[in-house]
Protein backbone atom coordinates (compact mmCIF):
# COMPACT_ATOMS: atom_id res chain seq x y z
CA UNK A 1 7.67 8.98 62.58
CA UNK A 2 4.75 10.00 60.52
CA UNK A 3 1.56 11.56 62.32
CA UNK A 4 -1.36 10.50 61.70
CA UNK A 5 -3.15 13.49 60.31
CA UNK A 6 -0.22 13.55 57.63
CA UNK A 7 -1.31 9.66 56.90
CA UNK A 8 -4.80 10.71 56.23
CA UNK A 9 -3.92 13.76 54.54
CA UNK A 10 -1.78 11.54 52.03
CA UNK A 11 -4.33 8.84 51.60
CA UNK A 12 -7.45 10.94 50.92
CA UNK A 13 -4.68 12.95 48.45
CA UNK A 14 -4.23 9.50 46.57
CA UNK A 15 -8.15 8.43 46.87
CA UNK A 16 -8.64 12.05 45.34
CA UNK A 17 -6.54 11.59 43.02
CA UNK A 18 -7.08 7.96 41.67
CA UNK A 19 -11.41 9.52 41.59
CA UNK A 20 -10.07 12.51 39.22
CA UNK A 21 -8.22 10.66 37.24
CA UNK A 22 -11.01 8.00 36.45
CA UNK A 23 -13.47 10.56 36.23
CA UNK A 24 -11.81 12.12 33.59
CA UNK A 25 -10.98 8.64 31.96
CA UNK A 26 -14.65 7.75 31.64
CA UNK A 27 -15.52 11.37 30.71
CA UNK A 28 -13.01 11.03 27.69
CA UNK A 29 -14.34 7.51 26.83
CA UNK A 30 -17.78 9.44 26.85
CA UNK A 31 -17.55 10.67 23.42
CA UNK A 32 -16.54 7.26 21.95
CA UNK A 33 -19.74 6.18 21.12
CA UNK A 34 -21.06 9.10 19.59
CA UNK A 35 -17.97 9.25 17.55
CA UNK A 36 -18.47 5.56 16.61
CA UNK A 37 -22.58 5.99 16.07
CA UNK A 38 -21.56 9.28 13.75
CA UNK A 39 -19.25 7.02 11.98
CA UNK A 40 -21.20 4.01 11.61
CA UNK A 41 -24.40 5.55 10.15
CA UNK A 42 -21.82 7.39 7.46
CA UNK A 43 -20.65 4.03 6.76
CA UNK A 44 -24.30 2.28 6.83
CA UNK A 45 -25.82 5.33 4.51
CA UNK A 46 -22.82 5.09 1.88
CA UNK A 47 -23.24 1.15 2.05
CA UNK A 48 -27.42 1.34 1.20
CA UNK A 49 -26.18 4.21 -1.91
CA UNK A 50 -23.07 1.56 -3.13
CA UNK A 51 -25.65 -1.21 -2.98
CA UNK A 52 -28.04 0.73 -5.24
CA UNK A 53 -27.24 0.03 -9.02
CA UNK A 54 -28.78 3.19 -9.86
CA UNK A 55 -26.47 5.48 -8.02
CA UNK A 56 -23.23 4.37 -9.99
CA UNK A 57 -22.59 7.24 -11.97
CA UNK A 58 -23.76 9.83 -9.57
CA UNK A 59 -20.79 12.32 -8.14
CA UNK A 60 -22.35 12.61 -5.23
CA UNK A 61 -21.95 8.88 -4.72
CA UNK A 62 -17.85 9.38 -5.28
CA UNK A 63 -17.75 12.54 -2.99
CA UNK A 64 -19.31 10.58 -0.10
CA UNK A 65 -16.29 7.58 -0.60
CA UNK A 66 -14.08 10.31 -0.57
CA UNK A 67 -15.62 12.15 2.43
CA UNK A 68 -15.63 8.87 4.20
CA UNK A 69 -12.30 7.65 3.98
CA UNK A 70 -11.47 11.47 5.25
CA UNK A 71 -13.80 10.59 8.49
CA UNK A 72 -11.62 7.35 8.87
CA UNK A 73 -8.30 8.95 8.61
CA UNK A 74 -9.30 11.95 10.83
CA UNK A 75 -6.45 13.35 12.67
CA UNK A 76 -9.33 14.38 15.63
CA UNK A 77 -12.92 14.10 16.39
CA UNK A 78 -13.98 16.94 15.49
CA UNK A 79 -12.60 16.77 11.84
CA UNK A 80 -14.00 13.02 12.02
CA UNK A 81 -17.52 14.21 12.54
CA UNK A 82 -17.29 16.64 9.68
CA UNK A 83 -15.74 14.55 7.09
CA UNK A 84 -18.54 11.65 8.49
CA UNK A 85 -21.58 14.14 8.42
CA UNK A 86 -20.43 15.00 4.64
CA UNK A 87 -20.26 11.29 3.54
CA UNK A 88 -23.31 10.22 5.27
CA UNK A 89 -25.36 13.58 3.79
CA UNK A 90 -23.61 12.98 0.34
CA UNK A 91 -24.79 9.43 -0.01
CA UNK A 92 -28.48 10.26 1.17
CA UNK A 93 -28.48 12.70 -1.83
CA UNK A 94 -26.68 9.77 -4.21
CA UNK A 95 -29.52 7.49 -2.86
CA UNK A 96 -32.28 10.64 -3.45
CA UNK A 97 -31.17 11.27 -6.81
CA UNK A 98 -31.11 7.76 -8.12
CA UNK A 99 -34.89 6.86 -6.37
CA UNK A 100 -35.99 10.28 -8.21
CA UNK A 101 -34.48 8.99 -11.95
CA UNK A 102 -35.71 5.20 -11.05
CA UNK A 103 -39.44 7.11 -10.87
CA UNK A 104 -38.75 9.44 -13.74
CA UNK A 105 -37.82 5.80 -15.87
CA UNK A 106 -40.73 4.90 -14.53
CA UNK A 107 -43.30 7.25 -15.63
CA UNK A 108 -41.52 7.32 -18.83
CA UNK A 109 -42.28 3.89 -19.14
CA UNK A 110 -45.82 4.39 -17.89
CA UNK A 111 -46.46 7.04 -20.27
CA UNK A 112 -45.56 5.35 -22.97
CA UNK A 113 -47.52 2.03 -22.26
CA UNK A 114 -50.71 4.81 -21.84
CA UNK A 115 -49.98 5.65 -25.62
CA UNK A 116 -49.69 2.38 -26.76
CA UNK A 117 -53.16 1.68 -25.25
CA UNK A 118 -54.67 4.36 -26.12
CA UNK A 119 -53.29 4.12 -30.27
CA UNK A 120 -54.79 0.04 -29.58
CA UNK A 121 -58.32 1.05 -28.37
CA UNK A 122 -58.85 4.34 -31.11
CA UNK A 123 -57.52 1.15 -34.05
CA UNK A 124 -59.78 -1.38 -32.42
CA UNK A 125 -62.63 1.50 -32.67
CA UNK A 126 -63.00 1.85 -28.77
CA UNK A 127 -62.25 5.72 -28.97
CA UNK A 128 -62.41 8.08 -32.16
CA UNK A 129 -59.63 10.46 -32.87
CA UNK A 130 -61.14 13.32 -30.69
CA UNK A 131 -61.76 10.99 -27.43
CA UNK A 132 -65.20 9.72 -27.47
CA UNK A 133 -66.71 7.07 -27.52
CA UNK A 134 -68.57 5.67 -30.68
């Protein structure tokens, strides 16, 4: 016959146990969405620099594929957050690089159109040769 005490002693054992091992279930599920949110805004980031039609010949733009499908094919989550931090840092600098030569085309374009008004207003006698006015 079993006592009592040894009853109680076995169910708070299982109770006990069943806690721990939840506890450490949700604790392990606890760095799932970080790990997703990590991966997602490398994915997001490299999606915006794809999307951009100026970044198509920029390395940086390849590196962060590369990087990316690295994150995705992690073997752990630690080598999945570095791989993901790369891509997502690599394709902020492939978006960077093509917003700073979209704005050096652009004041390129700006200085030129300046040139071509000024050359109209000096023929069209609104300025003389050495800037002023008639």
């Amino acid at each position: 016959m079993v006592s009592i005490s040894t009853a109680i002693n076995r169910n708070s054992f299982i109770k006990m146990l069943i806690v721990m091992t939840l506890s450490g279930f949700i604790a392990g599920c606890g760095s799932l969405p970080e790990r997703d949110n990590i991966l997602r805004e490398a994915r997001e980031t490299y999606a915006q620099a794809k999307a951009n039609p100026n970044t198509a010949n920029i390395e940086a733009r390849y590196d962060a594929k590369k990087n990316l499908e690295s994150a995705e094919n992690a073997k752990d989550v630690e080598e999945m957050k570095h791989f993901a931090y790369l891509a997502h840092r690599q394709a902020q600098r492939t978006i960077a690089v093509a917003e700073r030569k979209a704005l050096e085309a652009e004041r390129e374009r700006l200085v030129k159109q300046k040139e071509q008004l000024l050359r109209q207003a000096r023929e069209q006698g609104f300025i003389r040769e050495n800037g002023y006015y008639p």
